[in-house]
Protein backbone atom coordinates (compact mmCIF):
# COMPACT_ATOMS: atom_id res chain seq x y z
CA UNK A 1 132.37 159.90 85.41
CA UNK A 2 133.67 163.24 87.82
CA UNK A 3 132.44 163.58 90.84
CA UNK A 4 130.70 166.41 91.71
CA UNK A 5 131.96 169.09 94.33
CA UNK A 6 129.25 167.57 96.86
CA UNK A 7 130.67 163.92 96.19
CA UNK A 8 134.01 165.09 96.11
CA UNK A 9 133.93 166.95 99.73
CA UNK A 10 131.95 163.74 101.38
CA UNK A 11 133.96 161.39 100.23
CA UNK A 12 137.23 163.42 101.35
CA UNK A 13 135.59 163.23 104.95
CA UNK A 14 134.70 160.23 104.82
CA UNK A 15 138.00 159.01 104.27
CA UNK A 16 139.29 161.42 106.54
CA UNK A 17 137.23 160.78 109.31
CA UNK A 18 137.43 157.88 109.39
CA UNK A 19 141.55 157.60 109.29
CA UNK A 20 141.88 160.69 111.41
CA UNK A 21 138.82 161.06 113.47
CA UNK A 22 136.15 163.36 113.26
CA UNK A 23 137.30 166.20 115.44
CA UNK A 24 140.89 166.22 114.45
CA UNK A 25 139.72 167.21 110.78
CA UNK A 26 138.95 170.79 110.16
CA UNK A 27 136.51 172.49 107.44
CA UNK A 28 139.82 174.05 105.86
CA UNK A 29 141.34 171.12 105.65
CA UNK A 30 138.31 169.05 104.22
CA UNK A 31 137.63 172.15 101.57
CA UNK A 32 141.35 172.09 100.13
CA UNK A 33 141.49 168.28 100.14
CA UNK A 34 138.04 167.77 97.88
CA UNK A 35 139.50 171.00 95.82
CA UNK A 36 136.16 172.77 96.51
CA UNK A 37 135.68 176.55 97.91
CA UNK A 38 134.13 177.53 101.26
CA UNK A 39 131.12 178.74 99.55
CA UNK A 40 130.49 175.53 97.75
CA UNK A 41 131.01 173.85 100.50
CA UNK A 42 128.38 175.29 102.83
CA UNK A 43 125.77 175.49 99.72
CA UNK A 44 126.07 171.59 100.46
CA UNK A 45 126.55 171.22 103.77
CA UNK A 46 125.48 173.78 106.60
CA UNK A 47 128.32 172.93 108.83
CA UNK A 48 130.63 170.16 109.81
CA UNK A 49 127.76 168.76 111.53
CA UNK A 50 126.01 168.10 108.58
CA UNK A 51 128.71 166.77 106.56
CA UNK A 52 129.34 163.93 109.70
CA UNK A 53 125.72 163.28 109.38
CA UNK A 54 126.27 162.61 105.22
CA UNK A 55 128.96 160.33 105.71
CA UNK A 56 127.12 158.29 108.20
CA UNK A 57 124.44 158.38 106.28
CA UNK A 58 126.87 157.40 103.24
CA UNK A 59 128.43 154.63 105.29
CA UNK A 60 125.20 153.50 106.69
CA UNK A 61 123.97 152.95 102.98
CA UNK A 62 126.92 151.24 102.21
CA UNK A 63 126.54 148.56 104.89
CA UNK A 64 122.85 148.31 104.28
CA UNK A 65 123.53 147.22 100.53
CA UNK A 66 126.05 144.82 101.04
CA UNK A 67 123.96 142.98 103.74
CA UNK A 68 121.15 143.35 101.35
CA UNK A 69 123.20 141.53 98.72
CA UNK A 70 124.17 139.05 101.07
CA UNK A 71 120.63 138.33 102.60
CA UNK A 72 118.86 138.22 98.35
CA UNK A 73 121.48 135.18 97.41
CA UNK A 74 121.01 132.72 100.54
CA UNK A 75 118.94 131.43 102.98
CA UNK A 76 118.93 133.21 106.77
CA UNK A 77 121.19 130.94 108.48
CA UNK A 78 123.53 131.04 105.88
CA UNK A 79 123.34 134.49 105.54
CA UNK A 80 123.88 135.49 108.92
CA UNK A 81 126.94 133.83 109.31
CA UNK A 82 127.77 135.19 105.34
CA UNK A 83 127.31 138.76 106.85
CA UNK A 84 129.64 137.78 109.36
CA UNK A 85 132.35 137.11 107.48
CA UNK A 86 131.58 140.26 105.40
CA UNK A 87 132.37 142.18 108.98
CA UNK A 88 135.13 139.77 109.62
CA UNK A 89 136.61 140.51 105.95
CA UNK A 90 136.18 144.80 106.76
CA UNK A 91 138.29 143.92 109.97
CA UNK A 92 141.19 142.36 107.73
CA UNK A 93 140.93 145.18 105.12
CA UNK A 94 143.61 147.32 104.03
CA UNK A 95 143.41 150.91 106.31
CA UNK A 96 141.18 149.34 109.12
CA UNK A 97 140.76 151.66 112.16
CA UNK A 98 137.88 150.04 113.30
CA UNK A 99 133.72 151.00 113.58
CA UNK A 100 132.90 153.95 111.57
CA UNK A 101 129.98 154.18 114.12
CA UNK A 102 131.57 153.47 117.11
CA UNK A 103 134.36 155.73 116.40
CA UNK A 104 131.90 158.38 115.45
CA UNK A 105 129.91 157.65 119.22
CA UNK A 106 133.12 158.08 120.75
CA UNK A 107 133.60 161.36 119.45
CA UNK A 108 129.80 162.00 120.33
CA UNK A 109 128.54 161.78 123.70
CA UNK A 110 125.58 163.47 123.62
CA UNK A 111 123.33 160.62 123.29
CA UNK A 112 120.70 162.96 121.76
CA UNK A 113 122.78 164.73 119.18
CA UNK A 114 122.22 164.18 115.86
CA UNK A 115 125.02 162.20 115.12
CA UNK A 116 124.08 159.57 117.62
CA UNK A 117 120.69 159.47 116.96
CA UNK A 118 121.67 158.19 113.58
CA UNK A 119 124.09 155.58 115.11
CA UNK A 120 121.02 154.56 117.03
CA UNK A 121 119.15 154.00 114.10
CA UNK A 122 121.56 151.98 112.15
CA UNK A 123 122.07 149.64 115.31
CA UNK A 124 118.49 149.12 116.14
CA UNK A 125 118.54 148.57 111.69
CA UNK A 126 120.88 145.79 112.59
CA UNK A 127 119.74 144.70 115.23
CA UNK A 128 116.32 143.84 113.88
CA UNK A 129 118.09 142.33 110.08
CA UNK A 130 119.44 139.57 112.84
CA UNK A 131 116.34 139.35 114.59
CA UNK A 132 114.74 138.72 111.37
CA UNK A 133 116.96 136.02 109.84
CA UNK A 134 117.53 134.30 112.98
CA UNK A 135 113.70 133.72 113.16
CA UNK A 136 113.62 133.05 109.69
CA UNK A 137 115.97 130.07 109.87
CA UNK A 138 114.50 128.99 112.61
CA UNK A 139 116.26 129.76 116.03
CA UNK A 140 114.14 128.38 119.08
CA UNK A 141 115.84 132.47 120.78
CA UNK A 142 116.27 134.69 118.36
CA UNK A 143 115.36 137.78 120.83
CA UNK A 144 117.60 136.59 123.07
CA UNK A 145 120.52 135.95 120.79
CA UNK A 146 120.39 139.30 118.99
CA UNK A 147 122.52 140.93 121.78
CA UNK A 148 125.01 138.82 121.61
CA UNK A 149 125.25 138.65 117.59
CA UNK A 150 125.46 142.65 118.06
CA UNK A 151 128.34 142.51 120.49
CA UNK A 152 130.40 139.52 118.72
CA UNK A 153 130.34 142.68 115.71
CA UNK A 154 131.28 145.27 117.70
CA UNK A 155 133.85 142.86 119.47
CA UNK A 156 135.06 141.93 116.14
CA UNK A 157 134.97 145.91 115.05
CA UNK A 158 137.52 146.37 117.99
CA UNK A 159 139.35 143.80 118.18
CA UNK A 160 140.33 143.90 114.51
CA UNK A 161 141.75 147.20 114.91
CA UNK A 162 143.42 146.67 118.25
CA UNK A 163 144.20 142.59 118.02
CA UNK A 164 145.32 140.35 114.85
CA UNK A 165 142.71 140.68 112.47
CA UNK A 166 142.85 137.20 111.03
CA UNK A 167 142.59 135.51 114.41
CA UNK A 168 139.70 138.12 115.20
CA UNK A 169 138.25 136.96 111.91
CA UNK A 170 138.44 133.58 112.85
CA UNK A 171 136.65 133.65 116.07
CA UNK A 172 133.89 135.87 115.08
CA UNK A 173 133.01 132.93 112.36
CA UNK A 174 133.48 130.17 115.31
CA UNK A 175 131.00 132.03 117.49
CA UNK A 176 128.86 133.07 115.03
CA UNK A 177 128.53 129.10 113.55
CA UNK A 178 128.43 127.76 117.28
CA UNK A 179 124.85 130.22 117.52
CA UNK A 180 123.38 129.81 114.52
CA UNK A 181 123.84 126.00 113.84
């Protein structure tokens, strides 16, 4: 099946933002690489803000499905620490330049732009899916341990991109095992 001019351009910035950063990637650029015009273009998106906002949205879908896979075929324990090697696998993945989201914050300050405020909303999304299974299987803390789940990701998002991946990989699935039992 083609993709449509509207598929065509997000998926272009998606993999362009992503390799290159959001800022560094003009409209021109994005509109000759998905071999749309301008004017199709802004009938689908407003403005480069709105196309960001699409491929979080995209990306945020993305995650949300494969943790959705992962948490339908196990039990919570075994799940959390299945969704952590999912993370730890992204880290060792061909092209890995680290957090789509975290990236995406760092080219964001405003906390209250639109951009963030979707961030927000995928971490507090994550946050609560390890909430959830850590109280499902059990955990005598899972408030308490949520945090630190959250930052062993985004440790693991970083650390892949800036350290060896496998040994990043490896430790996030020691400290995830060593919390969840």
């Amino acid at each position: 099946m083609t993709e449509t001019p509207r598929d065509r351009l997000l998926h272009t910035a998606a993999r362009l933002f992503y390799t290159e950063g959001i800022r560094a990637v003009g409209m021109d650029r994005l509109v000759a690489e998905a071999s749309v015009t301008r004017a199709t273009c802004y009938r689908h998106f407003a403005g480069k803000d709105d196309l960001v906002l699409a491929y979080l949205d995209l990306v945020d879908g993305q995650i949300r499905d494969e943790i959705g896979a992962i948490i339908a075929k196990r039990p919570p324990a075994e799940a959390l620490i299945e969704i952590f090697e999912y993370f730890g696998a992204y880290t060792n993945s061909a092209g890995f330049r680290g957090c789509n989201f975290l990236n995406a914050a760092a080219e964001h300050p405003d906390r209250d732009s639109p951009a963030r405020k979707l961030i927000a909303t995928h971490r507090a999304w994550l946050r609560e899916t390890f909430r959830e299974l850590l109280e499902k299987s059990g955990h005598p803390k899972p408030d308490e341990v949520v945090g630190t789940l959250v930052l062993l990701r985004d440790g693991a998002m970083s650390g892949g991109e800036l350290d060896d991946p496998k040994a990043v990989r490896a430790a996030l699935r020691n400290a995830v095992k060593a919390i969840v039992g």
